[in-house]
N, C-alpha and C. Protein backbone atom coordinates (compact mmCIF):
# COMPACT_ATOMS: atom_id res chain seq x y z
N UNK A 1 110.18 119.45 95.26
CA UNK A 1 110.22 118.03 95.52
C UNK A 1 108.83 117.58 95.95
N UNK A 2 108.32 116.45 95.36
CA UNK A 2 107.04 116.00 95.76
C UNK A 2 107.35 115.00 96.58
N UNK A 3 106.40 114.75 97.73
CA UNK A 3 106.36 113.74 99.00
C UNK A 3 105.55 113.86 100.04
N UNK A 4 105.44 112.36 100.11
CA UNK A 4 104.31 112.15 100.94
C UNK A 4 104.99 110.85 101.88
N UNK A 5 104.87 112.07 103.32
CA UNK A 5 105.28 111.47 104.34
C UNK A 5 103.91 110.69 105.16
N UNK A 6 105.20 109.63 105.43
CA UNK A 6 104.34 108.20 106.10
C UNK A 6 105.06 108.29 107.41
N UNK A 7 105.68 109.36 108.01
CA UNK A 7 106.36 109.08 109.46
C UNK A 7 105.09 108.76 110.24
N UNK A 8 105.25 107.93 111.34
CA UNK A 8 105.21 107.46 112.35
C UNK A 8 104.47 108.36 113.84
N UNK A 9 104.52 107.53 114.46
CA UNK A 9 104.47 108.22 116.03
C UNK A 9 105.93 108.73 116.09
N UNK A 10 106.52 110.16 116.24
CA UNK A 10 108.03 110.67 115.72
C UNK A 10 108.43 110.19 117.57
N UNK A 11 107.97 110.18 118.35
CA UNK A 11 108.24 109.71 119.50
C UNK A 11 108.93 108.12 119.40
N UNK A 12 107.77 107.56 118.98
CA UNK A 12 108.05 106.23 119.48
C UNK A 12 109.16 105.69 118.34
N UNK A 13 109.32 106.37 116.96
CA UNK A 13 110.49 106.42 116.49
C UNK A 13 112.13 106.51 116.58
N UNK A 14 111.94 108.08 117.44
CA UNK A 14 113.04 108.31 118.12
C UNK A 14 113.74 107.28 119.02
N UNK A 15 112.57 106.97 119.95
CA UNK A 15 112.88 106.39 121.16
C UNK A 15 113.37 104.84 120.43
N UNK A 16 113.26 104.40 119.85
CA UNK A 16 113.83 103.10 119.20
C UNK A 16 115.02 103.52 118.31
N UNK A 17 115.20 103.98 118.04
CA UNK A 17 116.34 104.85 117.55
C UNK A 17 117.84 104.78 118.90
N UNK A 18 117.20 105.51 119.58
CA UNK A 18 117.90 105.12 120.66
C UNK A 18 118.69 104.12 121.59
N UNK A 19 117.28 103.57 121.27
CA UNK A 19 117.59 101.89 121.61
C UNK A 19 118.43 101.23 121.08
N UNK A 20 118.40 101.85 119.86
CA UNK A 20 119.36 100.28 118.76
C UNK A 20 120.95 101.05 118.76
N UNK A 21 121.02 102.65 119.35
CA UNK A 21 122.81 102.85 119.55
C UNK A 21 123.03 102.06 120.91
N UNK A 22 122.12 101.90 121.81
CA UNK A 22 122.29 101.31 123.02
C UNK A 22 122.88 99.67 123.50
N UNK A 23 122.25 99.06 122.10
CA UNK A 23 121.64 97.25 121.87
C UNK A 23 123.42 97.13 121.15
N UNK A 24 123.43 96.07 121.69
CA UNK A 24 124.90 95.50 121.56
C UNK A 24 125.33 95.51 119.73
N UNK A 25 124.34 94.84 119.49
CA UNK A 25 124.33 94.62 118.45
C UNK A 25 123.65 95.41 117.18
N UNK A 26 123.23 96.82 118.27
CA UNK A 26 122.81 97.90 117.43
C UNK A 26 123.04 98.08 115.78
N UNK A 27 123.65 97.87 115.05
CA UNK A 27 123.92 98.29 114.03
C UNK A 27 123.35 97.22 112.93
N UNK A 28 123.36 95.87 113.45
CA UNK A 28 122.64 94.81 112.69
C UNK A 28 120.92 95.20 112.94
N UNK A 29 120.35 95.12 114.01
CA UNK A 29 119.27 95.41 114.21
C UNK A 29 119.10 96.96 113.32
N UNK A 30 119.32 97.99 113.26
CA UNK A 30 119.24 99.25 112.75
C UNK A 30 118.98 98.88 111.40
N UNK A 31 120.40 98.11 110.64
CA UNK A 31 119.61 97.83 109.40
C UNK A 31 118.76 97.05 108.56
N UNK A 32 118.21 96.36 109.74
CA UNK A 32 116.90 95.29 109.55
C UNK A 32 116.04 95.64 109.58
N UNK A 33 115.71 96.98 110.82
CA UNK A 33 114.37 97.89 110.68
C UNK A 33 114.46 98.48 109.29
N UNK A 34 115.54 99.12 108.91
CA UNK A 34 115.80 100.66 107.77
C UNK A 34 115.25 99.35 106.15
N UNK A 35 115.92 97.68 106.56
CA UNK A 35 115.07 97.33 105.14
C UNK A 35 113.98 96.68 105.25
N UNK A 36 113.62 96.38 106.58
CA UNK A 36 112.28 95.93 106.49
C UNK A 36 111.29 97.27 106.10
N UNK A 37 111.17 98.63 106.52
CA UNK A 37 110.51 99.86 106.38
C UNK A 37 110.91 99.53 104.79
N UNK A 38 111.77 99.42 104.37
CA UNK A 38 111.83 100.01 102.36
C UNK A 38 110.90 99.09 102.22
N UNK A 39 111.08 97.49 102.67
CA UNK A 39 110.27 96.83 101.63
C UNK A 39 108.81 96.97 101.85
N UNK A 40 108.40 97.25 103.11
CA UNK A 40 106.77 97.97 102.91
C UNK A 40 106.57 98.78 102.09
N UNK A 41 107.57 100.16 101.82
CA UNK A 41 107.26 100.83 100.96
C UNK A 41 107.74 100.72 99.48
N UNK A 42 108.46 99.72 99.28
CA UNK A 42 108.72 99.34 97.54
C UNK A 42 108.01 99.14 97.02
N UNK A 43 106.51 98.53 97.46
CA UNK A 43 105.88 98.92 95.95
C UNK A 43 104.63 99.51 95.93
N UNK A 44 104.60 100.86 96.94
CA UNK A 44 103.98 102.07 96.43
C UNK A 44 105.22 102.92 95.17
N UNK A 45 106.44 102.88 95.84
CA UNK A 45 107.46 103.31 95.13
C UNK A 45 107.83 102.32 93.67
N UNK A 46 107.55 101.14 93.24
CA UNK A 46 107.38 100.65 92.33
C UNK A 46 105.81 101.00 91.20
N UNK A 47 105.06 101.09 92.25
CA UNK A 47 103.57 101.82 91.42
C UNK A 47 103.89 102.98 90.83
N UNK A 48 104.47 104.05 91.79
CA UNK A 48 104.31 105.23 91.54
C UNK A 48 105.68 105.32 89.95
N UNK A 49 106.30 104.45 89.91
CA UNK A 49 107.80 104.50 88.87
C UNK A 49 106.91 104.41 87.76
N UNK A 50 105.93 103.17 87.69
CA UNK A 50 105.21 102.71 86.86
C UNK A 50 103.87 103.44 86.14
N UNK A 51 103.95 104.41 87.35
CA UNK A 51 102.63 105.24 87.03
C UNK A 51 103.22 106.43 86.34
N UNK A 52 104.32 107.15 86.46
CA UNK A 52 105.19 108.13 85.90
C UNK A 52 105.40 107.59 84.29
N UNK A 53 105.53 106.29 84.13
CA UNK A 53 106.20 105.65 82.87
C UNK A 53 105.26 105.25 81.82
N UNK A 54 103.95 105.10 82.15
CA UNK A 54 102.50 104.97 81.81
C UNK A 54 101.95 106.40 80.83
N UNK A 55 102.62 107.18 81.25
CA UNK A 55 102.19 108.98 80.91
C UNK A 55 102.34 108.96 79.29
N UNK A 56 101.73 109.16 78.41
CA UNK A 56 101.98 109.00 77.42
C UNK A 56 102.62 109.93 76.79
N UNK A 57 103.50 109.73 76.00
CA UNK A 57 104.72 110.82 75.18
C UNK A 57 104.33 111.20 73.39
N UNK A 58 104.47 112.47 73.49
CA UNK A 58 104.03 113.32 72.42
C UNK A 58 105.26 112.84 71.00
N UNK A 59 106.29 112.91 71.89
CA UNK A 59 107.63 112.25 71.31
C UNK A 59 108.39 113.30 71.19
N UNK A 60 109.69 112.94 71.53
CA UNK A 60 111.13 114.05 71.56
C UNK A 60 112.58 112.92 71.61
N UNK A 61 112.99 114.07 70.81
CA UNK A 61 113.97 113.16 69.91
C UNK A 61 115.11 112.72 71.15
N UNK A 62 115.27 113.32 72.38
CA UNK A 62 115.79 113.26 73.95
C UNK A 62 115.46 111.87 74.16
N UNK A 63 116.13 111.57 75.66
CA UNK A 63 115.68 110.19 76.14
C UNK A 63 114.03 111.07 76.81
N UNK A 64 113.60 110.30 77.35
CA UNK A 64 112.37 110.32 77.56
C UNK A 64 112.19 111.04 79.06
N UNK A 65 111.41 111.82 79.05
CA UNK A 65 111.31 112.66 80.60
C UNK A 65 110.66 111.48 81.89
N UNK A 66 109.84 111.37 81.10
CA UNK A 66 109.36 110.23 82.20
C UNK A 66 110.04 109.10 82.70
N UNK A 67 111.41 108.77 82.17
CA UNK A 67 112.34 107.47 82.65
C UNK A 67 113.20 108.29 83.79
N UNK A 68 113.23 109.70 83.28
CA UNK A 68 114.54 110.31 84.25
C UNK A 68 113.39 110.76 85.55
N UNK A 69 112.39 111.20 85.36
CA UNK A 69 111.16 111.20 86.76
C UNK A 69 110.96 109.60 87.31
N UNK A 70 110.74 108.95 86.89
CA UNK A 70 110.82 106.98 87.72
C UNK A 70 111.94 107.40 88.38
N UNK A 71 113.66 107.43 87.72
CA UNK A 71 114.20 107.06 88.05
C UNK A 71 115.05 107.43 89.86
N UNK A 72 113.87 109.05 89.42
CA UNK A 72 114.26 109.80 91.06
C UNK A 72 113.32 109.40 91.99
N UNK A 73 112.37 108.78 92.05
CA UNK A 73 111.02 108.23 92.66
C UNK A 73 111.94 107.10 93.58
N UNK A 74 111.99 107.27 95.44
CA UNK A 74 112.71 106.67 96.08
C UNK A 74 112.18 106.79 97.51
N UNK A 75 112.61 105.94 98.33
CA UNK A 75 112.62 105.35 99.80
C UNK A 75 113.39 106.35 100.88
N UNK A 76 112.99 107.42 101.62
CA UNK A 76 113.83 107.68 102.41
C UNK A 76 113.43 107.14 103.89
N UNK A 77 114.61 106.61 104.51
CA UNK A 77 114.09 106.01 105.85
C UNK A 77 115.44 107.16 106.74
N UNK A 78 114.35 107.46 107.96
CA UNK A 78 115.09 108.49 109.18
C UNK A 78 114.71 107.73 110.00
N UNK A 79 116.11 107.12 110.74
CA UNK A 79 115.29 106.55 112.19
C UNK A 79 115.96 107.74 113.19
N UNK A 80 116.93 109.04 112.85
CA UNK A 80 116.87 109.67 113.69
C UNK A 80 116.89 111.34 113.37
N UNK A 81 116.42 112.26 114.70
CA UNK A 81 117.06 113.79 113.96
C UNK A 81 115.76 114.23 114.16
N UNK A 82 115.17 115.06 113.89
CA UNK A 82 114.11 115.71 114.29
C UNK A 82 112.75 115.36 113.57
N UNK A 83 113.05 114.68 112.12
CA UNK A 83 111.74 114.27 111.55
C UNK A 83 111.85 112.79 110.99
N UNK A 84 112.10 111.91 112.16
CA UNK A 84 112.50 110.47 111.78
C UNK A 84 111.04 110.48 111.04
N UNK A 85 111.07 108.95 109.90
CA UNK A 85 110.07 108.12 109.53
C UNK A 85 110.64 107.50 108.03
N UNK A 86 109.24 106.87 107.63
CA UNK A 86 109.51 106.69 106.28
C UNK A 86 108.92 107.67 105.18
N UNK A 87 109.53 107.98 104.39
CA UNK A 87 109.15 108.44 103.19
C UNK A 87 109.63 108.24 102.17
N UNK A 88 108.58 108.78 101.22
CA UNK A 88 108.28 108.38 99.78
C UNK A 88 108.42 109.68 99.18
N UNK A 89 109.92 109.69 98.40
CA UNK A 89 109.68 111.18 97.23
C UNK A 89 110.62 110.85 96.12
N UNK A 90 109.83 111.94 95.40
CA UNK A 90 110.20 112.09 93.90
C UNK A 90 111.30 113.54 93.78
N UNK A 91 112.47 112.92 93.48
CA UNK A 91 113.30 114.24 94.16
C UNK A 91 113.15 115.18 92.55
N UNK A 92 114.07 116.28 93.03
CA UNK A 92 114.26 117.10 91.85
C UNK A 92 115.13 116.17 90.35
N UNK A 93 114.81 116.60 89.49
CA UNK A 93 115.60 115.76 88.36
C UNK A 93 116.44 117.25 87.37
N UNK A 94 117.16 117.58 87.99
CA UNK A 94 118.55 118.82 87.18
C UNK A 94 119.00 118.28 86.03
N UNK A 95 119.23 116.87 85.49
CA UNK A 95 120.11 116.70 84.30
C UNK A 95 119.04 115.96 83.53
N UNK A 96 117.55 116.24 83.87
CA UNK A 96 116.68 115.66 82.23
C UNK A 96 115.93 116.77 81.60
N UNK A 97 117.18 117.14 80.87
CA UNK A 97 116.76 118.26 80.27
C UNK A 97 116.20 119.70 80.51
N UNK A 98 117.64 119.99 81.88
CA UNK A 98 117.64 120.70 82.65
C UNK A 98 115.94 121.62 83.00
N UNK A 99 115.18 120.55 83.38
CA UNK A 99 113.63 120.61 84.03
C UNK A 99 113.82 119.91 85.71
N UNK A 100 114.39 120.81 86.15
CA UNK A 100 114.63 120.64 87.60
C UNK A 100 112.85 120.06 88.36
N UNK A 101 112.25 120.66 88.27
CA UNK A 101 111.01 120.76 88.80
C UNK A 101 110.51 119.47 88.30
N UNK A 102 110.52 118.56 87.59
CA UNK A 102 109.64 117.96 86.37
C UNK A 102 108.68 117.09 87.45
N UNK A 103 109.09 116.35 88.46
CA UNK A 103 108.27 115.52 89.24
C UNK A 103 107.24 116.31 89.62
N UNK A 104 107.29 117.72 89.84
CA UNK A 104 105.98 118.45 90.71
C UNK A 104 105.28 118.64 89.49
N UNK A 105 106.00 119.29 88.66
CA UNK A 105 104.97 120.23 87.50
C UNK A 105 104.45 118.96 86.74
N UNK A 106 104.92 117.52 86.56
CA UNK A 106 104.19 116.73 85.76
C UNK A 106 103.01 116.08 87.15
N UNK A 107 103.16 116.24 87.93
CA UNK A 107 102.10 115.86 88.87
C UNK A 107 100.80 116.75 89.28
N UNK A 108 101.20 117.94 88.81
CA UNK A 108 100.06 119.48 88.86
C UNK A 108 99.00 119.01 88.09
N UNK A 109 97.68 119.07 88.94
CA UNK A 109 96.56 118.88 87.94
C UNK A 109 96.27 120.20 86.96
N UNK A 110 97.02 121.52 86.94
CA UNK A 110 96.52 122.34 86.40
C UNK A 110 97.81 122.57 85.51
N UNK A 111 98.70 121.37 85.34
CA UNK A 111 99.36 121.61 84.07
C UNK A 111 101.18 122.51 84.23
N UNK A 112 101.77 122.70 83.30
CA UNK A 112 102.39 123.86 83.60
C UNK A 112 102.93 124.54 82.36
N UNK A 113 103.65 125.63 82.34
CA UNK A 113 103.87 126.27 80.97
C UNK A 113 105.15 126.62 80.82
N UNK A 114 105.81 126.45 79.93
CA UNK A 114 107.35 126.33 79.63
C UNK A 114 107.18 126.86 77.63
N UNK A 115 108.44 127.75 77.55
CA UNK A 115 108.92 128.11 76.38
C UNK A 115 109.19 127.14 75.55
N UNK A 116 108.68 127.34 74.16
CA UNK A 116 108.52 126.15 73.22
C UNK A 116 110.25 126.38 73.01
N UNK A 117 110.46 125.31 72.47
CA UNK A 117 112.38 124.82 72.09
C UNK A 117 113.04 126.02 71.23
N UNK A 118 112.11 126.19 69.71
CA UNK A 118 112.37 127.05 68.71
C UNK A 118 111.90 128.36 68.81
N UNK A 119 111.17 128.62 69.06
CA UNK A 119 110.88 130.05 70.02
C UNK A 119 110.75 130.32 70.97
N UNK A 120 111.45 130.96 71.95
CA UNK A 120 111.61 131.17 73.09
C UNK A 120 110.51 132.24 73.92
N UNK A 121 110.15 132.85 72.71
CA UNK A 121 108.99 133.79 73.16
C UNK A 121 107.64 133.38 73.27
N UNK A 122 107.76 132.38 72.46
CA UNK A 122 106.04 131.65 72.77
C UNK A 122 106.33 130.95 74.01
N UNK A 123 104.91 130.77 74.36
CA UNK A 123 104.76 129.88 75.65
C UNK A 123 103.69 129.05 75.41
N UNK A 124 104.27 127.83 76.04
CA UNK A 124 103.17 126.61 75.62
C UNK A 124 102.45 126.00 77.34
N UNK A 125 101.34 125.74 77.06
CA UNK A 125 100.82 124.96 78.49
C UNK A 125 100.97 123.99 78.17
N UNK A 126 101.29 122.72 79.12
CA UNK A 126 101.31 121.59 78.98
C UNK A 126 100.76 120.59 79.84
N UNK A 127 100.52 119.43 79.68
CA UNK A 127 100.46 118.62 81.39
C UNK A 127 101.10 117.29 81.03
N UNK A 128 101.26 117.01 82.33
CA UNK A 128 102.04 116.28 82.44
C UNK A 128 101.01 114.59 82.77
N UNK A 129 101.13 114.19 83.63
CA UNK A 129 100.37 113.00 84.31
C UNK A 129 99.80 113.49 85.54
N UNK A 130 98.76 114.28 85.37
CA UNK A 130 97.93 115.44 86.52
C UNK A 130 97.85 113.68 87.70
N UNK A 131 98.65 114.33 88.94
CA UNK A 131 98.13 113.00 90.29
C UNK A 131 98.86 112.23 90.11
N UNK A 132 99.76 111.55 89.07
CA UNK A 132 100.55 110.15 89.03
C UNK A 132 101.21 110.27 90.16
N UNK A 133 101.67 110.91 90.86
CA UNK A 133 102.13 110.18 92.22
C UNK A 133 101.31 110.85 94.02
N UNK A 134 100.64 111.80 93.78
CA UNK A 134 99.46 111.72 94.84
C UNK A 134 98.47 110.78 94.72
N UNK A 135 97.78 110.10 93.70
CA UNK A 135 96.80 109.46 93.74
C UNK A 135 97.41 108.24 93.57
N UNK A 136 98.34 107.94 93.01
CA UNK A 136 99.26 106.35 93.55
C UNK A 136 99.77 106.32 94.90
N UNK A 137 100.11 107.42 95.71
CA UNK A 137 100.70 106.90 97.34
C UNK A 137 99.54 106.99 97.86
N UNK A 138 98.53 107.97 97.47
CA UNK A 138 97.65 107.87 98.56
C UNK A 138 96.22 106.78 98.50
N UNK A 139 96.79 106.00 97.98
CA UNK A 139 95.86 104.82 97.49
C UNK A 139 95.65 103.84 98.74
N UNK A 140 97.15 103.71 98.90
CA UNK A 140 96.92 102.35 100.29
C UNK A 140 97.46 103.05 101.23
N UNK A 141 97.56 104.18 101.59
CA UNK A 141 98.02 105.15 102.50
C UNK A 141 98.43 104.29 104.15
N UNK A 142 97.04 103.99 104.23
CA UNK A 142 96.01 103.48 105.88
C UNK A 142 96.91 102.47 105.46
N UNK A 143 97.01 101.39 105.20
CA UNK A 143 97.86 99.79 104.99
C UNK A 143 99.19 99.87 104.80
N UNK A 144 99.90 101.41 104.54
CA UNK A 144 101.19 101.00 104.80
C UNK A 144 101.24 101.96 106.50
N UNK A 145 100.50 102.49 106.67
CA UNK A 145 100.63 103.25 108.14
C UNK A 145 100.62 101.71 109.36
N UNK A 146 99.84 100.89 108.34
CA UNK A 146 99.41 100.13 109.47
C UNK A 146 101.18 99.22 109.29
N UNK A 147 101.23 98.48 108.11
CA UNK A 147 102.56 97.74 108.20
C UNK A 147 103.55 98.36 108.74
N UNK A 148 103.76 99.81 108.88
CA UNK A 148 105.04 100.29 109.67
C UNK A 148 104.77 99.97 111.00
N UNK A 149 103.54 100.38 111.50
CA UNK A 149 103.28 100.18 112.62
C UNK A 149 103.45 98.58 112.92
N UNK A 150 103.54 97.82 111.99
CA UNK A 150 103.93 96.42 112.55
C UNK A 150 105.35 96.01 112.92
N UNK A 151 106.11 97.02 111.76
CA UNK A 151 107.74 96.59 111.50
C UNK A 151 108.36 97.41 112.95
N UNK A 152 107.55 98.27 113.17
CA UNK A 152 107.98 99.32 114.51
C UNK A 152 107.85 98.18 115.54
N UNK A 153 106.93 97.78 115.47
CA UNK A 153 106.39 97.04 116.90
C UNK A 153 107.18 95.36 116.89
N UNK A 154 107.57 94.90 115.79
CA UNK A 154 108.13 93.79 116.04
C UNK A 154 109.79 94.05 116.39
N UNK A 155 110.23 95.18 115.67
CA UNK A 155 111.93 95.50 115.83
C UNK A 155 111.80 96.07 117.57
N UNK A 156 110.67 96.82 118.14
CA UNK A 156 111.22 97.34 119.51
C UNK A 156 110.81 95.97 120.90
N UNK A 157 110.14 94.95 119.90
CA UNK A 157 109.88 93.59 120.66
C UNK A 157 111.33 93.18 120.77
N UNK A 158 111.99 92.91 119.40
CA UNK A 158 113.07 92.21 119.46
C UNK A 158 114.04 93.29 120.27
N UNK A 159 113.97 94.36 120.81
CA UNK A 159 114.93 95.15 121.67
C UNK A 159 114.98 94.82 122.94
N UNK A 160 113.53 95.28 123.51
CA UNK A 160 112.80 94.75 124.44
C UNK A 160 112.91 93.02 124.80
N UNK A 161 113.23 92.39 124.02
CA UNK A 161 113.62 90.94 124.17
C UNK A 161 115.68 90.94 124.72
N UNK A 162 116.36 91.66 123.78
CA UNK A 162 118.02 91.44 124.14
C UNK A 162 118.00 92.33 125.54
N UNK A 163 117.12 93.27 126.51
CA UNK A 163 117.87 94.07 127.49
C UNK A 163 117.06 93.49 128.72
């Protein structure tokens, strides 16, 4: 699985975490932080779909590898548990053409090598889109560290405001 974590101060995470089982109204507030955090990160996660889909295709008579890699490219938000934050990953993809791996090995700058279809004994190197999703998250890296740090600091205002 490829990812690139954007967690937080995991402290000052937690500790707001806390807060919002505490806050009356905990559960509205909880999921105002969990979509304000996606929409900071929707469109590194919209770049990176776009940057996967960009990869140019040799052609195969299959649906296309690169639609079933976008389509695992996603938002995970932890506001609790031992490694709260936000992150950004490209999970495993098992049913495109049973290439479990495809998000890492098409992101390898050094390529990877898989058995051609009709002979199983040859082996072919290939590459994929060497960086399409390290060099798309880590582009505005600093500017979404900073916007969490805003969405953190305005949701534990509004806590800090109901107690």
């Amino acid at each position: 699985m490829v990812a690139v974590a954007l967690s937080l101060d995991e402290q000052n995470m937690r500790r707001l975490g806390r807060a919002l089982r505490s806050v009356e109204d905990g559960k509205q507030l909880r999921a105002d932080l969990t979509r304000a955090a996606r929409d900071v990160l929707n469109p590194t996660r919209n770049a990176a779909r776009q940057a996967i889909r960009a990869v140019p295709s040799s052609g195969h008579a299959g649906p296309k590898i690169s639609r079933g890699i976008a389509n695992k490219v996603m938002v995970q938000i932890r506001l609790g548990g031992q490694y709260p934050g936000a992150t950004l990953r490209a999970k495993k993809t098992p049913n495109v053409r049973k290439f479990r791996n495809a998000p890492k090995r098409f992101n390898a700058r050094k390529g990877f090598t898989h058995p051609a279809i009709n002979n199983r004994k040859i082996k072919i190197h290939q590459k994929g889109g060497p960086g399409w999703f390290d060099d798309t998250t880590r582009r505005d890296h600093a500017k979404y560290r900073r916007a969490m740090r805003r969405v953190l600091d305005a949701h534990d205002k509004r806590i800090r405001d109901r107690l």
